[in-house]
N, C-alpha and C. Protein backbone atom coordinates (compact mmCIF):
# COMPACT_ATOMS: atom_id res chain seq x y z
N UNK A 1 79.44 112.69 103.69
CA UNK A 1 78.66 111.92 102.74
C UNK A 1 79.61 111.16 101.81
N UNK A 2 79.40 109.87 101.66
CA UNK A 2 79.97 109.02 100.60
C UNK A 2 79.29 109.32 99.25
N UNK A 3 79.91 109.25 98.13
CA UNK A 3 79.11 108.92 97.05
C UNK A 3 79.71 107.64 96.49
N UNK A 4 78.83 106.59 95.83
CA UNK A 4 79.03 105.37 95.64
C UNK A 4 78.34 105.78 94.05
N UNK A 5 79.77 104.93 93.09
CA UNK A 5 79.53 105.15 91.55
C UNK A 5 79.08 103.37 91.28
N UNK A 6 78.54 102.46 91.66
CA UNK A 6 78.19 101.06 92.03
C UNK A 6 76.57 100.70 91.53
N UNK A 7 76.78 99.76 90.38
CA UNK A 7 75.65 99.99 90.31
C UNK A 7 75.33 98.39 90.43
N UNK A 8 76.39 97.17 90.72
CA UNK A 8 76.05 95.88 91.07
C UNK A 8 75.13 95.83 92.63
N UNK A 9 74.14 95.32 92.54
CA UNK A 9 73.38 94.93 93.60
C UNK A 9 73.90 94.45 94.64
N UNK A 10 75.04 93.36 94.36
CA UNK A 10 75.29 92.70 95.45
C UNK A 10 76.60 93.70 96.37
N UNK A 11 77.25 94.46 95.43
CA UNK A 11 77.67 95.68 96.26
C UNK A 11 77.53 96.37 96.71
N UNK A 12 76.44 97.07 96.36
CA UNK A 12 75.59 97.97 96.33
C UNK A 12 75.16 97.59 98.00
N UNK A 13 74.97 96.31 98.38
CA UNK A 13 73.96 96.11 99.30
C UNK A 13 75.14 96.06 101.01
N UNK A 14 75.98 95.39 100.36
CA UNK A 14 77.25 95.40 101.22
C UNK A 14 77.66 97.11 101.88
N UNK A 15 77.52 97.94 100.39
CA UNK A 15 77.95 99.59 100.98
C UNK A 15 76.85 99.49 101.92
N UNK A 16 75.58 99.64 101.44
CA UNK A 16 73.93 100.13 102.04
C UNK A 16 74.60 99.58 103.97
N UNK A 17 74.53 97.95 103.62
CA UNK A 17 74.12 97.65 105.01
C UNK A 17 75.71 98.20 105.84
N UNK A 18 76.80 98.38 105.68
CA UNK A 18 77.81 98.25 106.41
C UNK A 18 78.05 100.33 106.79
N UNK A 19 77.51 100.95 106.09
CA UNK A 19 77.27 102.22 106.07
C UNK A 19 76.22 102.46 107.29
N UNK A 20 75.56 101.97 107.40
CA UNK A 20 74.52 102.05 107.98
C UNK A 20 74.66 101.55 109.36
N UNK A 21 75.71 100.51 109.39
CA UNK A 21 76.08 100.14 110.98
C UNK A 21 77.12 101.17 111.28
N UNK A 22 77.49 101.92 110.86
CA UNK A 22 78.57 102.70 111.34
C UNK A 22 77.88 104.11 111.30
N UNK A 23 76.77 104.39 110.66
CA UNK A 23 76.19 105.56 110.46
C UNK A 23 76.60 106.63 109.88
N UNK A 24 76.84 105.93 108.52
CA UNK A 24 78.01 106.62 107.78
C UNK A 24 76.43 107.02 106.37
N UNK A 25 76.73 108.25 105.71
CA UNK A 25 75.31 108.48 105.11
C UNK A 25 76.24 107.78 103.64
N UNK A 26 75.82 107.36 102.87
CA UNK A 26 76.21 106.97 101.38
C UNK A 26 75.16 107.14 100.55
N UNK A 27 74.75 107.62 98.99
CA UNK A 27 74.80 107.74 97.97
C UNK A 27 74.68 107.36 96.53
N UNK A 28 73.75 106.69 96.15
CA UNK A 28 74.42 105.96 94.97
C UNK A 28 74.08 106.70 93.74
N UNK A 29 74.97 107.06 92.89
CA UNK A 29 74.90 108.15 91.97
C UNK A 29 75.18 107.20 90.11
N UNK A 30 74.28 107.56 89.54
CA UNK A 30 74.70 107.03 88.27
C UNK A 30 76.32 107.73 87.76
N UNK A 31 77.38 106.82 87.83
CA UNK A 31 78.41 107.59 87.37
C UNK A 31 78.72 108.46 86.24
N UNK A 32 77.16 108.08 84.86
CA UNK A 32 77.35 109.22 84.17
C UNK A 32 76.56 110.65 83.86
N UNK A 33 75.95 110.57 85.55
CA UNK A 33 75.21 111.87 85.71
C UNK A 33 75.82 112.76 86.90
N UNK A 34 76.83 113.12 86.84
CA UNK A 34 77.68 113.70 88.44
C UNK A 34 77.37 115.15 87.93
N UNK A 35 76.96 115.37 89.83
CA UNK A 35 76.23 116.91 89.41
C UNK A 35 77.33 117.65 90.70
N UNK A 36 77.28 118.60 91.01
CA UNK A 36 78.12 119.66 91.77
C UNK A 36 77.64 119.24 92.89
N UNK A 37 76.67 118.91 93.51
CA UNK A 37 76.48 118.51 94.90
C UNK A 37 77.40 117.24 95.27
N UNK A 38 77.64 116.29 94.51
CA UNK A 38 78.59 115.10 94.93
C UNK A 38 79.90 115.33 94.72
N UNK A 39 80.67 116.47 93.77
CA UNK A 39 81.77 116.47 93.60
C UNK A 39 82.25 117.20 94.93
N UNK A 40 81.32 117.69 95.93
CA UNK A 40 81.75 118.40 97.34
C UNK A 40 82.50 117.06 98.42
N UNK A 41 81.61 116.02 97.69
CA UNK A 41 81.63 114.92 98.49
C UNK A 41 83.36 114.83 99.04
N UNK A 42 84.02 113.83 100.22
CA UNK A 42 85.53 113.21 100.15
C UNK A 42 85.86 112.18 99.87
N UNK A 43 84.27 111.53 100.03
CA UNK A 43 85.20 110.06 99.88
C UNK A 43 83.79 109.07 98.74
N UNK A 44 84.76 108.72 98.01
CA UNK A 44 83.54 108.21 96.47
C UNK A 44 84.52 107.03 96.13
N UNK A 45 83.28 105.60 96.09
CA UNK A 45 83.57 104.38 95.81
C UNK A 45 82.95 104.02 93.91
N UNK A 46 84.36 103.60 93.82
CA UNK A 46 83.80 103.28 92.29
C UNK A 46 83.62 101.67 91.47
N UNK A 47 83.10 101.23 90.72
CA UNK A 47 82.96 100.17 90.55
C UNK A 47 84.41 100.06 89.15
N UNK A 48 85.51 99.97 89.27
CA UNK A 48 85.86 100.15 87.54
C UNK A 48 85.58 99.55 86.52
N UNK A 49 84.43 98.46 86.55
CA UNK A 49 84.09 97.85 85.39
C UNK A 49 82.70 97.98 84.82
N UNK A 50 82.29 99.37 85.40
CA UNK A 50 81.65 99.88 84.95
C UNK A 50 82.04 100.62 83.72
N UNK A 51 81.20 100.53 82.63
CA UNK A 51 81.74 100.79 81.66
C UNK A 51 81.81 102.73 81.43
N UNK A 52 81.39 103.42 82.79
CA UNK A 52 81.72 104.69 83.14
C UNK A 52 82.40 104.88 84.19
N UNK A 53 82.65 103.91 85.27
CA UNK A 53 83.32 103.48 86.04
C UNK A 53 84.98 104.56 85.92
N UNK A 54 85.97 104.41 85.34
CA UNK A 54 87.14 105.40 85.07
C UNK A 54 86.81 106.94 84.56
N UNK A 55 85.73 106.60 83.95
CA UNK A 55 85.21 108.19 83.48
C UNK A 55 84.93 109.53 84.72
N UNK A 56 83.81 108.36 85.55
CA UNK A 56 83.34 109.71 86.73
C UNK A 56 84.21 109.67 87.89
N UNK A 57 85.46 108.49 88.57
CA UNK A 57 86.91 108.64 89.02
C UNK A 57 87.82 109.83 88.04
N UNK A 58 87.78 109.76 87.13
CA UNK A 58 88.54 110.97 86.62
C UNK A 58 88.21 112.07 86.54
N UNK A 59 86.62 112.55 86.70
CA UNK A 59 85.97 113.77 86.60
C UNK A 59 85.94 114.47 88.03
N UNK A 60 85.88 113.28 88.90
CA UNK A 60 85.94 113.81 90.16
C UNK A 60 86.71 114.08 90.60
N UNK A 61 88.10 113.56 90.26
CA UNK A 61 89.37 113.69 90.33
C UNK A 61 89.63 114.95 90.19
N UNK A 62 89.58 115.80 88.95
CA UNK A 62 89.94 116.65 88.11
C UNK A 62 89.26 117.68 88.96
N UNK A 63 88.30 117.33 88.97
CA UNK A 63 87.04 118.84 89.98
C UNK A 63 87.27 118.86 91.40
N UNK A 64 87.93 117.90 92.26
CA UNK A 64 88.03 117.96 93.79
C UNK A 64 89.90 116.95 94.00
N UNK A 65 90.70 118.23 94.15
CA UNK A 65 91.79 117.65 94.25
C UNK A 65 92.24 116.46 95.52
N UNK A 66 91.05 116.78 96.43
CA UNK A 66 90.89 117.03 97.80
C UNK A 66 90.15 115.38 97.91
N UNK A 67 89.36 115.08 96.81
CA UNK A 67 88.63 113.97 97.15
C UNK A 67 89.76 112.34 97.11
N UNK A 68 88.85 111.77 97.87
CA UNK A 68 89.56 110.05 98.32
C UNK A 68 88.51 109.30 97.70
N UNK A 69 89.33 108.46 95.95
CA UNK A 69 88.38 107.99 95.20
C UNK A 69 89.55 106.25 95.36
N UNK A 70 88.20 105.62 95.57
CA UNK A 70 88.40 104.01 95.74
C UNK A 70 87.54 103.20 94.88
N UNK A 71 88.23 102.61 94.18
CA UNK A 71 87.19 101.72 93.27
C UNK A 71 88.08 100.05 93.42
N UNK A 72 87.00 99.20 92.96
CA UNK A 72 87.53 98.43 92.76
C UNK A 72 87.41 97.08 91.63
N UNK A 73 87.98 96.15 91.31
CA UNK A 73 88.26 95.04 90.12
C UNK A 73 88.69 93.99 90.23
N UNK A 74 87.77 93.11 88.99
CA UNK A 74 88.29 91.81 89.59
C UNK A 74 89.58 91.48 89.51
N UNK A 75 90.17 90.84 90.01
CA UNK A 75 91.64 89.87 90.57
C UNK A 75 92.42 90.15 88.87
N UNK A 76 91.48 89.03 87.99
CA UNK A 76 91.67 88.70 86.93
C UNK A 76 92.13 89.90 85.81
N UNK A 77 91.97 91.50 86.11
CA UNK A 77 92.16 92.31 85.06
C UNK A 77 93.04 93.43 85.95
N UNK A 78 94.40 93.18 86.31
CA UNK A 78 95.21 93.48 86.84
C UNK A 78 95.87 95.06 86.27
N UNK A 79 95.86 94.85 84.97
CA UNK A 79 96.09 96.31 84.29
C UNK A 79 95.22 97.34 85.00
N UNK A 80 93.97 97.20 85.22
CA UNK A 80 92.84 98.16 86.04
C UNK A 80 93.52 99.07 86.97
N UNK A 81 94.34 98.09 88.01
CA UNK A 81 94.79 98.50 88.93
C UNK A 81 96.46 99.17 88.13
N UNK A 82 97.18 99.02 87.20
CA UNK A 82 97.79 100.55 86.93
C UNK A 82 96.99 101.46 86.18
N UNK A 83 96.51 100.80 85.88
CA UNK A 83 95.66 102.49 85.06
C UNK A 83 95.03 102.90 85.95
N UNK A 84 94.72 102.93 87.08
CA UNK A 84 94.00 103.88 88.21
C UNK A 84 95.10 104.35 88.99
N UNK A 85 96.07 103.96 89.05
CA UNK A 85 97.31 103.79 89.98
C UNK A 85 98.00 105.25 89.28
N UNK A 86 98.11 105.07 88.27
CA UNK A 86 98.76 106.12 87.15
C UNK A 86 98.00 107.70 87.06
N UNK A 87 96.43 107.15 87.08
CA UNK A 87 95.58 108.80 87.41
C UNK A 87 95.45 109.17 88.96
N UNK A 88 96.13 108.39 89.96
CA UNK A 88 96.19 109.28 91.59
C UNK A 88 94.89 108.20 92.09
N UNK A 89 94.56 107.11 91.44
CA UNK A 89 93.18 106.98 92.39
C UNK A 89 93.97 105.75 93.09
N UNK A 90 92.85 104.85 93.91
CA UNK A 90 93.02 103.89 94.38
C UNK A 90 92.32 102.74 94.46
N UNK A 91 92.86 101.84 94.00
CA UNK A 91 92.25 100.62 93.43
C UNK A 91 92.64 98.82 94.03
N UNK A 92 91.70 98.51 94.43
CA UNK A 92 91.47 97.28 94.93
C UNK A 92 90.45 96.18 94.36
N UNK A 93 91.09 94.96 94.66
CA UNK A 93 90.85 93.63 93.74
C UNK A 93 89.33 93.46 94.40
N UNK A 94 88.06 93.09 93.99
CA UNK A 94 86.81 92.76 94.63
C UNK A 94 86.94 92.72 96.11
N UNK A 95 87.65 91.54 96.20
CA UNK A 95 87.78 90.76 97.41
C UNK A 95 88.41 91.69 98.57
N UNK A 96 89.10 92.51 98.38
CA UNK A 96 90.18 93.75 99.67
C UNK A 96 89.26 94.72 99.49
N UNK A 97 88.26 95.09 98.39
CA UNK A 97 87.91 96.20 98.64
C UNK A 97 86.24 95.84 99.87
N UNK A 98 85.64 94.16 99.71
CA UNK A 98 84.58 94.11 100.64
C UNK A 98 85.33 93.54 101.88
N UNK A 99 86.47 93.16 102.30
CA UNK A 99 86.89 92.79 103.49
C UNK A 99 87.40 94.50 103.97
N UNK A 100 87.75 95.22 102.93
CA UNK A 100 88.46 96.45 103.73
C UNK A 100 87.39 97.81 104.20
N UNK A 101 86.31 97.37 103.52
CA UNK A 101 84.31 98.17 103.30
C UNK A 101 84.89 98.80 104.66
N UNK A 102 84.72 98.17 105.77
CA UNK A 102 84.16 99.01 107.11
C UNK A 102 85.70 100.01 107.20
N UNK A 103 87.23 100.08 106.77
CA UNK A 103 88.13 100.68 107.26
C UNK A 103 87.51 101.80 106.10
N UNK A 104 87.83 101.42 105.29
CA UNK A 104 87.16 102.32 103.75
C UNK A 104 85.81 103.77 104.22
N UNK A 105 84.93 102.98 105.03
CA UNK A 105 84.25 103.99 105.28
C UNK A 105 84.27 104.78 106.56
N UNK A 106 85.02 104.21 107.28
CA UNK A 106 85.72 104.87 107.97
C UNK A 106 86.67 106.03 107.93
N UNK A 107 86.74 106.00 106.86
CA UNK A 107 88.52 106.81 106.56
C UNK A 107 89.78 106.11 107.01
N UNK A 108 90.02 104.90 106.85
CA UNK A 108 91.05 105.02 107.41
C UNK A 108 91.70 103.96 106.30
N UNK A 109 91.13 103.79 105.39
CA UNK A 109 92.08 103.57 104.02
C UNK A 109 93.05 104.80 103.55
C-alpha cells in the first residue's frame, strides 16, 4: 500500500490514475491526521508545500525507519530539496517527480 500525503487535485489524479494501471493500491491521507495503520505503510508520497507536508515526512520518518518517503517541489524553492535531503527523505522538483510517478510506484526509485 502507498500512502499519498497530496492533497492538490491535479496530483492527486495523476497518483489515482497511474496507480491503478499498474495495480498498485494508494491512499490519500490528510498529512495531519497519520494514524498507525499508514505508518506500516513503505512507500509514502508527499506534497512539501503543503503546509504539513515536512511535518507528516518527518513523523513517518521517525516511526518507520524502514519507510521510502518521496515528496516533491516546485523548481523555484530549491532550499526544499536540502531540507528534505538533510532529514533522510527524498525530494524531487514537480516535474521528475510526475515523469518519474510510474518508476516511483514501482519501487524502483
Amino acid at each position: 500500500m502507498v500512502t499519498s500525503f497530496v492533497d492538490d487535485l491535479i496530483v492527486r489524479t495523476k497518483i489515482e490514475q497511474t496507480a491503478k494501471n499498474l495495480g498498485v493500491a494508494v491512499r490519500h491521507v490528510d498529512p495531519r491526521k497519520i494514524t498507525e495503520t499508514e505508518l506500516n505503510d513503505t512507500l509514502f508520497l508527499v506534497d512539501y508545500m503543503h503546509p504539513y507536508g515536512f511535518y507528516a515526512a518527518r513523523t513517518v520518518k521517525n516511526m518507520n525507519k524502514d519507510a521510502k518517503i518521496i515528496g516533491f517541489y516546485p523548481h523555484v524553492r530549491g532550499y526544499m530539496r536540502t531540507e528534505a535531503e538533510r532529514d533522510g527523505l527524498v525530494a524531487l522538483t514537480n516535474s521528475e517527480f510526475t515523469a518519474r510517478l510510474k518508476d516511483i510506484l514501482q519501487g524502483r526509485l
